[in-house]
N, C-alpha and C. Protein backbone atom coordinates (compact mmCIF):
# COMPACT_ATOMS: atom_id res chain seq x y z
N UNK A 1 4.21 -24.81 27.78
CA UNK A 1 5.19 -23.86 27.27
C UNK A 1 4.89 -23.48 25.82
N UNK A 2 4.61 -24.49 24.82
CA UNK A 2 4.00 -23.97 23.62
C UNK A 2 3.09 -23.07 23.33
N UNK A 3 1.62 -23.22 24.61
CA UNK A 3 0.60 -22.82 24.35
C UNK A 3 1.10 -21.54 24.71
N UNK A 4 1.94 -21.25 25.72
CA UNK A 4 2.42 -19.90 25.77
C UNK A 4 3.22 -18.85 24.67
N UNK A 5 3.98 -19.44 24.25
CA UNK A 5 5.09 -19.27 23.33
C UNK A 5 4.00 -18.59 21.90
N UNK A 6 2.98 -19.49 21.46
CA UNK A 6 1.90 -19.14 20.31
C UNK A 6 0.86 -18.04 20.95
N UNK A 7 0.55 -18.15 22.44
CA UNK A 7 -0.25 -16.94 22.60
C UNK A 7 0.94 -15.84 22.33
N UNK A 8 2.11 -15.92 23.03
CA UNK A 8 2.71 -14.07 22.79
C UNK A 8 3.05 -13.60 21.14
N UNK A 9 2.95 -14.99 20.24
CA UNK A 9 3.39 -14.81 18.87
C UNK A 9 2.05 -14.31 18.14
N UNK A 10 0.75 -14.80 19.00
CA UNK A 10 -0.29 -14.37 18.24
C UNK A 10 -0.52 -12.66 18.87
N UNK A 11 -0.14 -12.41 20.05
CA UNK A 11 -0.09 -11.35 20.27
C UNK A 11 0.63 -10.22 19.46
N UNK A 12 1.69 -10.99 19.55
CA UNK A 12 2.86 -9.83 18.75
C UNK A 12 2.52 -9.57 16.97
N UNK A 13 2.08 -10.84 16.39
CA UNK A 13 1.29 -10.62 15.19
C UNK A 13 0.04 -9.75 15.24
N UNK A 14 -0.79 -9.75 15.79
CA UNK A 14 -1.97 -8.78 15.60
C UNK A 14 -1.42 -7.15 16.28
N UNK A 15 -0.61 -7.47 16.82
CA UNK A 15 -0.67 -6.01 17.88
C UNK A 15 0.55 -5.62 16.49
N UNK A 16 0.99 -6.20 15.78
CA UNK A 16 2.08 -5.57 14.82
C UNK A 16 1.40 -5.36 13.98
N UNK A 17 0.22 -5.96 13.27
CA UNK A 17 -0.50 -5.80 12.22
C UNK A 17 -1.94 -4.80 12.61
N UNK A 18 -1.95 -4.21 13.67
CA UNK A 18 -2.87 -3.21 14.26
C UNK A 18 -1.91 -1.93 13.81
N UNK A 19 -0.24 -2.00 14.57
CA UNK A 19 0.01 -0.79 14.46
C UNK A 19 0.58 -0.16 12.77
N UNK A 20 0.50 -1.02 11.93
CA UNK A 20 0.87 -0.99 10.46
C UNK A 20 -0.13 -0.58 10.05
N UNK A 21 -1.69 -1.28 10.05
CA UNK A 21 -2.61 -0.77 9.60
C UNK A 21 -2.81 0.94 10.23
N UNK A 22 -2.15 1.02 11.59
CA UNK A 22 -2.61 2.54 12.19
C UNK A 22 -1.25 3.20 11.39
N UNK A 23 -0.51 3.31 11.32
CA UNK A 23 0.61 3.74 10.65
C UNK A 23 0.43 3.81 9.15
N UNK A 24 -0.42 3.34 8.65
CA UNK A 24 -0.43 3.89 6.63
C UNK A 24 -1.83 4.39 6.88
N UNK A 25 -3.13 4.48 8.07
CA UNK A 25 -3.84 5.24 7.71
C UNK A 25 -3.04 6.73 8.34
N UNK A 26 -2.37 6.93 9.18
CA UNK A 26 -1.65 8.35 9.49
C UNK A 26 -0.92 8.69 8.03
N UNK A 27 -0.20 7.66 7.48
CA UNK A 27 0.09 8.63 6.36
C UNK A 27 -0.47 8.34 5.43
N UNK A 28 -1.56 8.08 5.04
CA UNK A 28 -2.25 8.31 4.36
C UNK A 28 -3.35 9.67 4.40
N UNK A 29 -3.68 10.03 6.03
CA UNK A 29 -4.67 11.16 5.95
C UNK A 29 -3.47 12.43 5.69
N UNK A 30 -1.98 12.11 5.94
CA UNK A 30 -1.00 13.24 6.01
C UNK A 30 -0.76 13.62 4.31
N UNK A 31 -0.77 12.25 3.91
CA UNK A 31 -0.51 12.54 2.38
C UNK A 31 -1.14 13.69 1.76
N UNK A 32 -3.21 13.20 1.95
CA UNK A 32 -3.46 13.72 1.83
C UNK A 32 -3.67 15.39 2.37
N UNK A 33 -3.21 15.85 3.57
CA UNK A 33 -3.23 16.86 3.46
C UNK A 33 -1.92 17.60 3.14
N UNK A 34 -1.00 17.11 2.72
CA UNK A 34 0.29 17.82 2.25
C UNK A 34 -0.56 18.10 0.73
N UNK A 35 -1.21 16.93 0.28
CA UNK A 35 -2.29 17.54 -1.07
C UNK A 35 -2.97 18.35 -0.97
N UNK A 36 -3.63 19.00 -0.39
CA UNK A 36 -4.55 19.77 -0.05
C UNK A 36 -3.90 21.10 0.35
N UNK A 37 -2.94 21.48 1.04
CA UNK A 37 -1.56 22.27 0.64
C UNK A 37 -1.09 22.85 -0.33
N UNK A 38 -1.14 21.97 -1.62
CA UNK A 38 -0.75 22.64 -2.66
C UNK A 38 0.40 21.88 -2.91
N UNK A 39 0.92 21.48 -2.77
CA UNK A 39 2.31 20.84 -2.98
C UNK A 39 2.30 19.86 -3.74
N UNK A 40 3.29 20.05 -4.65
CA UNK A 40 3.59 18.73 -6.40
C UNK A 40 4.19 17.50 -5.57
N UNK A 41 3.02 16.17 -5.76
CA UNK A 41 2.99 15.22 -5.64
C UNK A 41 4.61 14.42 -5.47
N UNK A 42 5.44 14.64 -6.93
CA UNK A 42 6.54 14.03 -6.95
C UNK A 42 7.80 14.82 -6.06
N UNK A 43 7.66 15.82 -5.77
CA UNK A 43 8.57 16.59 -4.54
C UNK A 43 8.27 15.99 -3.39
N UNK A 44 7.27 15.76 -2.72
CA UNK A 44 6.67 15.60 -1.45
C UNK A 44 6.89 14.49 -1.31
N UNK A 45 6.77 13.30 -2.61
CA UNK A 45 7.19 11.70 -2.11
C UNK A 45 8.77 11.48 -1.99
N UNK A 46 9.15 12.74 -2.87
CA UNK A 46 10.71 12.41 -2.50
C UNK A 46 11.36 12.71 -0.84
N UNK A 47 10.42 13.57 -0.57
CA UNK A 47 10.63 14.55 0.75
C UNK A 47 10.25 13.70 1.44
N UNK A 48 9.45 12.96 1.49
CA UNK A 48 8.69 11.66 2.49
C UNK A 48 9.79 10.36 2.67
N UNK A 49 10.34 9.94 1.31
CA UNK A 49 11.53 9.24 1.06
C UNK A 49 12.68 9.36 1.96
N UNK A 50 12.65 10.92 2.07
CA UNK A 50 14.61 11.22 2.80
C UNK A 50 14.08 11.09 4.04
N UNK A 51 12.64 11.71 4.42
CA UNK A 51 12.56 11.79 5.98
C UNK A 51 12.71 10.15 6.87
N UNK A 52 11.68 9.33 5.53
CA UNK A 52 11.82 8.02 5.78
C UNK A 52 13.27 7.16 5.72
N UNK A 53 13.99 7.27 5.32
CA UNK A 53 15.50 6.80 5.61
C UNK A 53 16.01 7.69 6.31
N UNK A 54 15.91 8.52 6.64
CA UNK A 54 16.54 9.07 7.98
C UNK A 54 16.52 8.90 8.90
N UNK A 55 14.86 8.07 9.56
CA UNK A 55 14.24 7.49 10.46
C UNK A 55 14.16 6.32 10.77
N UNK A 56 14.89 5.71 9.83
CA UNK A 56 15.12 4.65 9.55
C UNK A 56 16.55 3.94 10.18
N UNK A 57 17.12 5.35 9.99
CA UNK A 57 19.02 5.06 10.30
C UNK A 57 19.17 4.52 11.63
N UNK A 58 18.91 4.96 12.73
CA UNK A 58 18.99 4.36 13.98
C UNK A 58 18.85 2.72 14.13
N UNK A 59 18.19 2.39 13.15
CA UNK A 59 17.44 0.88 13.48
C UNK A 59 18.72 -0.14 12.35
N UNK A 60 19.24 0.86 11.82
CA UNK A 60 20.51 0.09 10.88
C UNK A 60 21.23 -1.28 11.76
N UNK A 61 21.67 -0.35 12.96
CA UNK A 61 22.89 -1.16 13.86
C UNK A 61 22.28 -2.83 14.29
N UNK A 62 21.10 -2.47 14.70
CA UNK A 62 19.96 -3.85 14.93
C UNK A 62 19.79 -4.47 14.13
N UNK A 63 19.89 -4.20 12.75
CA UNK A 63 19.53 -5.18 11.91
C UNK A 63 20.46 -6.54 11.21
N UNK A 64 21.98 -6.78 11.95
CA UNK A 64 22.46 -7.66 11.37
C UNK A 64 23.48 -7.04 10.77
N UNK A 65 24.80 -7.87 10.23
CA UNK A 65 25.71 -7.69 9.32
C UNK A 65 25.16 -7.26 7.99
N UNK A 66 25.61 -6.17 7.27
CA UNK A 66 25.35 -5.28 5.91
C UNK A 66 26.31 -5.95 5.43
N UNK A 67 26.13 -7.29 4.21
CA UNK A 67 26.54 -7.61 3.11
C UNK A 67 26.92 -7.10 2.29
N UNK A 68 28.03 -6.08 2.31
CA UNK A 68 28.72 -4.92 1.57
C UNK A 68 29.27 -5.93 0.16
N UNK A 69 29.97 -7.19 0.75
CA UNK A 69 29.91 -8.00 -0.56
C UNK A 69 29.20 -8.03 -1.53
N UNK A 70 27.49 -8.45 -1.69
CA UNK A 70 26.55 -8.52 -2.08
C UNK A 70 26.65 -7.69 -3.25
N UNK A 71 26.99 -6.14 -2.87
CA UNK A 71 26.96 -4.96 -3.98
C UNK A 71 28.19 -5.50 -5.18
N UNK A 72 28.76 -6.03 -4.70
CA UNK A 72 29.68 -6.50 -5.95
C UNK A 72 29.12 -6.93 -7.21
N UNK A 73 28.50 -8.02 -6.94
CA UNK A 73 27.77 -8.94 -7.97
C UNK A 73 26.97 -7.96 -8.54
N UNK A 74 27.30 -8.18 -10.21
CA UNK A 74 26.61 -7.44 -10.69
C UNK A 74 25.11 -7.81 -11.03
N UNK A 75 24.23 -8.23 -10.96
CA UNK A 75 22.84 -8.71 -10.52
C UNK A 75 21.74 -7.97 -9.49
N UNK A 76 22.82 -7.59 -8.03
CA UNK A 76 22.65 -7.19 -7.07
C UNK A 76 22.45 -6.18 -7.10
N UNK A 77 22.99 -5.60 -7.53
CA UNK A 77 23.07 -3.64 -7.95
C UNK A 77 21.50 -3.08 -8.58
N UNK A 78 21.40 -3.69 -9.94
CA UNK A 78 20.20 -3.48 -11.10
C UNK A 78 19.38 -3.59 -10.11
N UNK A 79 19.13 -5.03 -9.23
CA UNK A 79 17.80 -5.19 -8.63
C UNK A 79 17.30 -4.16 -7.51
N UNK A 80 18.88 -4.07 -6.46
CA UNK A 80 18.49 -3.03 -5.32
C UNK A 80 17.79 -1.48 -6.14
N UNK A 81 18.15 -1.35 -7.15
CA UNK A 81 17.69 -0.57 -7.88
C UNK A 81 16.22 -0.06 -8.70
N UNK A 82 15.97 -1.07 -8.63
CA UNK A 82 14.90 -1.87 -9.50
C UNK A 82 13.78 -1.76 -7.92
N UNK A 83 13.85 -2.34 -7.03
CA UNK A 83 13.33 -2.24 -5.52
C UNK A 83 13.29 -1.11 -5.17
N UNK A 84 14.13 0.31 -5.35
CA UNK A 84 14.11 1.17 -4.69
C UNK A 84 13.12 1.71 -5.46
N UNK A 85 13.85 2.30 -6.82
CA UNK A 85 13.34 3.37 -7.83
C UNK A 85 11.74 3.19 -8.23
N UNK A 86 11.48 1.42 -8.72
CA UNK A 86 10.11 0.92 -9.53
C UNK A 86 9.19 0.36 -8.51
N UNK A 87 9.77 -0.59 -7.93
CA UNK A 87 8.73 -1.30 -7.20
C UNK A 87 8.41 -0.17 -5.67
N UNK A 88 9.63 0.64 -5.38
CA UNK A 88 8.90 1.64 -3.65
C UNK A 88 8.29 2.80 -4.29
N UNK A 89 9.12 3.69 -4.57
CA UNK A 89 8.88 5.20 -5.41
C UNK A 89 8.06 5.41 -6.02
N UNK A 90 8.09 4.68 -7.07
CA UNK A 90 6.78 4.76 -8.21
C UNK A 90 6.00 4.13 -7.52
N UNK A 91 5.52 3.39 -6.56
CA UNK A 91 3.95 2.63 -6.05
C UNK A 91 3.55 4.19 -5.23
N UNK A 92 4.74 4.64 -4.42
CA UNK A 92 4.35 5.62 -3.43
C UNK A 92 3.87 7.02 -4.03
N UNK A 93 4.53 7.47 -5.25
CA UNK A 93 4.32 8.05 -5.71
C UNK A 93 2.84 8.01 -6.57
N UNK A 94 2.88 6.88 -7.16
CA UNK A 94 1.31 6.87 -7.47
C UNK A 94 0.25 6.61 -6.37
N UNK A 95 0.69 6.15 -5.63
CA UNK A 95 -0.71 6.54 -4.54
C UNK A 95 -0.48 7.99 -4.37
N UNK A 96 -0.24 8.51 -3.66
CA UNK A 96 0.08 9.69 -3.48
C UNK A 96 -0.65 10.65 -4.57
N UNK A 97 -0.41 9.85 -5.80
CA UNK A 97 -1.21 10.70 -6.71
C UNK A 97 -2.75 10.83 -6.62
N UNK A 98 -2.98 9.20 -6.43
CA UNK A 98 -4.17 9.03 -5.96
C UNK A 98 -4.88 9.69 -4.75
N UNK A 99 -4.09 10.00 -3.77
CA UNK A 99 -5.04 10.62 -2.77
C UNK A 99 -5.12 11.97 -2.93
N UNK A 100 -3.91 12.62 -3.96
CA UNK A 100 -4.44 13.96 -3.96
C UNK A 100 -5.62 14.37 -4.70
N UNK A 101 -5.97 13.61 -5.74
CA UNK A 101 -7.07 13.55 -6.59
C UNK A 101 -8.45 12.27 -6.11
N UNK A 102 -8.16 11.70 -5.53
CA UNK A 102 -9.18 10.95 -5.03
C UNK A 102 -10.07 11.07 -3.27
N UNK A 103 -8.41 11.30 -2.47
CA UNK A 103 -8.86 11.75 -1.57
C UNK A 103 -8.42 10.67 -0.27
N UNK A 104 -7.97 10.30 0.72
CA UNK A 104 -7.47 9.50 1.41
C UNK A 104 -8.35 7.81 1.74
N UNK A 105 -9.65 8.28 1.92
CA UNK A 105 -10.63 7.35 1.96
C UNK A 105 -11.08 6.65 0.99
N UNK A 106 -11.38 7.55 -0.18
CA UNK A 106 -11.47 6.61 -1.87
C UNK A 106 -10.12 6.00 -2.01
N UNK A 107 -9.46 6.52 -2.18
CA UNK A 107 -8.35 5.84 -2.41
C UNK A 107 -7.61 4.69 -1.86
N UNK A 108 -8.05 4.53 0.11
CA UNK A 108 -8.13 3.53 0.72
C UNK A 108 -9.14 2.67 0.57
N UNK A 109 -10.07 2.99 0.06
CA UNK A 109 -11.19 1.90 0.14
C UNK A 109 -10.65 1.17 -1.57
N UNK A 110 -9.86 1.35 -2.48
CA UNK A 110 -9.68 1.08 -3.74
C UNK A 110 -9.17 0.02 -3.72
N UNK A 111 -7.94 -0.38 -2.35
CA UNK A 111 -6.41 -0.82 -2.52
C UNK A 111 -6.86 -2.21 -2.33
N UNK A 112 -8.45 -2.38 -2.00
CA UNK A 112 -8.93 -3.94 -2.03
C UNK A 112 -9.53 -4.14 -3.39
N UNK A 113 -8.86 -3.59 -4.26
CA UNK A 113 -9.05 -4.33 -5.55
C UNK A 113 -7.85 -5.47 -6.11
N UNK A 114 -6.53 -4.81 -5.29
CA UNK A 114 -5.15 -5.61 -5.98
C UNK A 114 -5.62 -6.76 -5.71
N UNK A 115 -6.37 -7.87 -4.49
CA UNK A 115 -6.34 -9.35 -5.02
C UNK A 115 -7.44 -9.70 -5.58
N UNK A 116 -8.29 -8.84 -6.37
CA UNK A 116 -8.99 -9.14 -7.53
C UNK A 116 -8.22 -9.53 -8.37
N UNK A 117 -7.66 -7.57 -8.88
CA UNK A 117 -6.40 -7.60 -10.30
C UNK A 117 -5.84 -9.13 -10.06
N UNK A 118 -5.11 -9.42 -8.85
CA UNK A 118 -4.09 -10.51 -9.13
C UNK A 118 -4.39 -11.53 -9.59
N UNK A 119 -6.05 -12.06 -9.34
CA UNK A 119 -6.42 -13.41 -9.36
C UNK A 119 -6.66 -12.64 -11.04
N UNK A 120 -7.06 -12.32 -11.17
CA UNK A 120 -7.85 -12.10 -12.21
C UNK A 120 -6.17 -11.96 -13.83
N UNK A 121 -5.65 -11.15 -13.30
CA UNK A 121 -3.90 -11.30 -13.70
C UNK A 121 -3.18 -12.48 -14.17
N UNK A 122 -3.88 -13.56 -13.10
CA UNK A 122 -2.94 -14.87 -12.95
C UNK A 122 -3.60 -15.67 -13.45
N UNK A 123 -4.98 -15.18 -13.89
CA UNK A 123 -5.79 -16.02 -14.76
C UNK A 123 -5.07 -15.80 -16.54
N UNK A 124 -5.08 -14.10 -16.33
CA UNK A 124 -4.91 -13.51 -17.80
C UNK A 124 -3.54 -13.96 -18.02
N UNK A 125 -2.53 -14.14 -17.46
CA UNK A 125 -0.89 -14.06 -17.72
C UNK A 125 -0.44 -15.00 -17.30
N UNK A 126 -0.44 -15.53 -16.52
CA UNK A 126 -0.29 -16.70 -15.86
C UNK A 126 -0.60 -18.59 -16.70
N UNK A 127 -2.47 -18.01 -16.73
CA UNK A 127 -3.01 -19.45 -17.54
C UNK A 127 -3.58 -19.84 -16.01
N UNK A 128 -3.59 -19.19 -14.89
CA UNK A 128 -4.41 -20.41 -13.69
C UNK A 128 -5.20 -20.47 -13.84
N UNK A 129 -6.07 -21.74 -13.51
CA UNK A 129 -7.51 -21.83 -13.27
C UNK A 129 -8.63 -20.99 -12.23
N UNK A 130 -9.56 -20.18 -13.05
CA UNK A 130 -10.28 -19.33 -11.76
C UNK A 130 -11.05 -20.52 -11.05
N UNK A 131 -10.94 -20.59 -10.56
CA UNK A 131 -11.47 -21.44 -9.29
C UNK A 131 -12.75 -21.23 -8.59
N UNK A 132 -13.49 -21.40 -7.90
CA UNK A 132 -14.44 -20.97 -7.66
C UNK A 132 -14.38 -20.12 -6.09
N UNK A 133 -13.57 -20.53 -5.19
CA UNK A 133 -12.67 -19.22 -4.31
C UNK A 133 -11.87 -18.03 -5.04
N UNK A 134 -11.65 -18.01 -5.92
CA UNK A 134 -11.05 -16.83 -6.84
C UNK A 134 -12.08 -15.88 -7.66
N UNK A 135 -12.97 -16.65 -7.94
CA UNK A 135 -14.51 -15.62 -8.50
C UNK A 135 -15.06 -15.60 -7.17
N UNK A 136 -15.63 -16.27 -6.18
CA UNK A 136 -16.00 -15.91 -5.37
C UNK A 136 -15.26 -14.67 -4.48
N UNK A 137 -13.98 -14.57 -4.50
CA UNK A 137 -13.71 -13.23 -3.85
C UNK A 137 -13.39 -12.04 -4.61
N UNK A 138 -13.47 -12.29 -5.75
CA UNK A 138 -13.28 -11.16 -6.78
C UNK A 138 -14.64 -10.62 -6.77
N UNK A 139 -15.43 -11.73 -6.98
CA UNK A 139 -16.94 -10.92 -7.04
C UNK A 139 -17.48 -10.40 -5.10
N UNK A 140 -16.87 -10.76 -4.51
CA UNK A 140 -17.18 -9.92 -2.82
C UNK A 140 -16.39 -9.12 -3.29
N UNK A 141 -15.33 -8.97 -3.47
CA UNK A 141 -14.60 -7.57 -3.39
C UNK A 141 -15.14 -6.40 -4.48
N UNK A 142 -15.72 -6.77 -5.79
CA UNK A 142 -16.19 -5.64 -6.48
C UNK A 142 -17.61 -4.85 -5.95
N UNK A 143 -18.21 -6.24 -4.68
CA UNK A 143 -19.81 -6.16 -3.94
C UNK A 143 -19.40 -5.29 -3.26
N UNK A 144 -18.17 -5.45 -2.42
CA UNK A 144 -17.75 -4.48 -1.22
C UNK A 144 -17.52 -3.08 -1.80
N UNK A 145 -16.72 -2.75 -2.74
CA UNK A 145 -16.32 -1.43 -3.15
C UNK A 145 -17.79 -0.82 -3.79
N UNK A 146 -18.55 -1.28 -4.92
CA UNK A 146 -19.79 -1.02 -5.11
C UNK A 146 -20.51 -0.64 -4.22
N UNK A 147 -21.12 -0.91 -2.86
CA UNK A 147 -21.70 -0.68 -1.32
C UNK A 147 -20.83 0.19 -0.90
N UNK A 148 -19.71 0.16 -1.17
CA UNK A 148 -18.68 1.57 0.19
C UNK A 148 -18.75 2.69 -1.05
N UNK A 149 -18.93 2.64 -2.18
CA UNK A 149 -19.23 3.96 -3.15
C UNK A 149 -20.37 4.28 -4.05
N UNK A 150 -21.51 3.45 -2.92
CA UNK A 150 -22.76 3.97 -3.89
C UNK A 150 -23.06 5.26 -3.51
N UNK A 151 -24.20 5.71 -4.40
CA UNK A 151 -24.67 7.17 -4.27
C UNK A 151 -25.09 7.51 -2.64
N UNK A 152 -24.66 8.43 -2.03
CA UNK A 152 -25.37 8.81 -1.15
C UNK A 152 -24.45 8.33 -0.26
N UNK A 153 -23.85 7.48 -0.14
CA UNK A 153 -22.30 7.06 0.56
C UNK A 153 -21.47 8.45 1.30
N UNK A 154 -20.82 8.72 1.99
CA UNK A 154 -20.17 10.04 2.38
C UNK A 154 -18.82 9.49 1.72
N UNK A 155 -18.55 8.60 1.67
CA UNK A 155 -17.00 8.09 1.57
C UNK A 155 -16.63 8.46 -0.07
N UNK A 156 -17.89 7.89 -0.69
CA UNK A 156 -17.90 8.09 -2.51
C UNK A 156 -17.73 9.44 -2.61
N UNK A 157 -17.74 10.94 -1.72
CA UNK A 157 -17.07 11.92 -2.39
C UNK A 157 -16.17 12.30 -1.91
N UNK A 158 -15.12 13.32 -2.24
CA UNK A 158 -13.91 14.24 -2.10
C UNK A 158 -14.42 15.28 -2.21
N UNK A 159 -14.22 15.96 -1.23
CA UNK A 159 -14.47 17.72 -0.71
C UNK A 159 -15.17 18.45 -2.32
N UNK A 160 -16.99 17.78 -2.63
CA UNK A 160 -17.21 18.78 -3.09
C UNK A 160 -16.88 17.85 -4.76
N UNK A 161 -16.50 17.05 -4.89
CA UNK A 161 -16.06 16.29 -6.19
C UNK A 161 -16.98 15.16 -6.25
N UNK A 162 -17.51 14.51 -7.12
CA UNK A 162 -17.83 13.65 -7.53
C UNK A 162 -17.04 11.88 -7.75
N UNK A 163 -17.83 10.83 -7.07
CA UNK A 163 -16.83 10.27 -6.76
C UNK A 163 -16.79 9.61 -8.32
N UNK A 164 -15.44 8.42 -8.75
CA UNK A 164 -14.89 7.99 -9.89
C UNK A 164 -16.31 6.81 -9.96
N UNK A 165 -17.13 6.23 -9.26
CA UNK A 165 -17.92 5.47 -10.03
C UNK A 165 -18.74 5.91 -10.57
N UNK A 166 -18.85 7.31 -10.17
CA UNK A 166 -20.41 8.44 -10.85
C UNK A 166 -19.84 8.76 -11.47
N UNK A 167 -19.36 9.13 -12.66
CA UNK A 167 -18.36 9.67 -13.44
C UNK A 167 -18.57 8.78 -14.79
């Protein structure tokens, strides 16, 4: 019964983490062509925003009792705030920036730099020890992006642009 129970959980993990990865490359190639359109970056993420909580609403009722309490505390408020506005909006919005100027593929092939930055972050701000698994994948990950944007690469340009490591 276990061995069953962990096969449908390993199922439901990869087949959930297949359709997430297929779901931000769709909006990611959409981003980019709402860029390519013509359309100002910070309109279009807001427009992406409403469509996305709208689509969202149906799935409200499923999700459990809404802690309407919660909003009381004043703590609660700043942060839901803080989550919406800094940490969703502004990330989405700056990608977004990124693919209109970089292009959907540079810009996806980039986003394997954040657990460089982090290790490398948590060295600078933090005080951790780099470790030798922490340079070792910082230095694969700068090997990997270097190889996916050398010269002659199709991926290293944008329609006709020069990519950011030739530059």
């Amino acid at each position: 019964m276990k061995a069953h129970a962990l096969a449908l959980f390993t199922i439901l993990v990869w087949s959930t983490t297949f359709v997430a990865a297929l779901v931000w490359s769709v909006y990611s190639t959409l981003v980019d062509r709402i860029a390519d359109a013509g359309y100002e970056t910070l309109a279009a993420t807001k427009r992406i925003f409403a469509w996305g909580l709208l689509f969202m609403m149906p799935a409200v009722p499923f999700a459990g009792a809404f802690p309407a309490l919660g909003l009381v505390d004043p703590l609660v408020v700043p942060n839901l705030l803080f989550l919406g506005l800094l940490a969703s909006a502004a990330c989405f919005a700056t990608w977004n920036f990124a693919v209109k100027h970089l292009g959907a593929v540079v810009t996806s092939t980039y986003i394997y730099l954040v657990p460089a930055l982090t290790g490398a972050a948590s060295a600078l701000v933090l005080g951790e020890p780099m470790t030798p698994p922490i340079v070792g994948g910082v230095a694969l990950t700068i090997a990997g992006l270097m190889l996916s944007n050398r010269k002659g690469s199709r991926r290293g340009q944008r329609r006709g642009h020069a990519s950011p490591s030739s530059s």
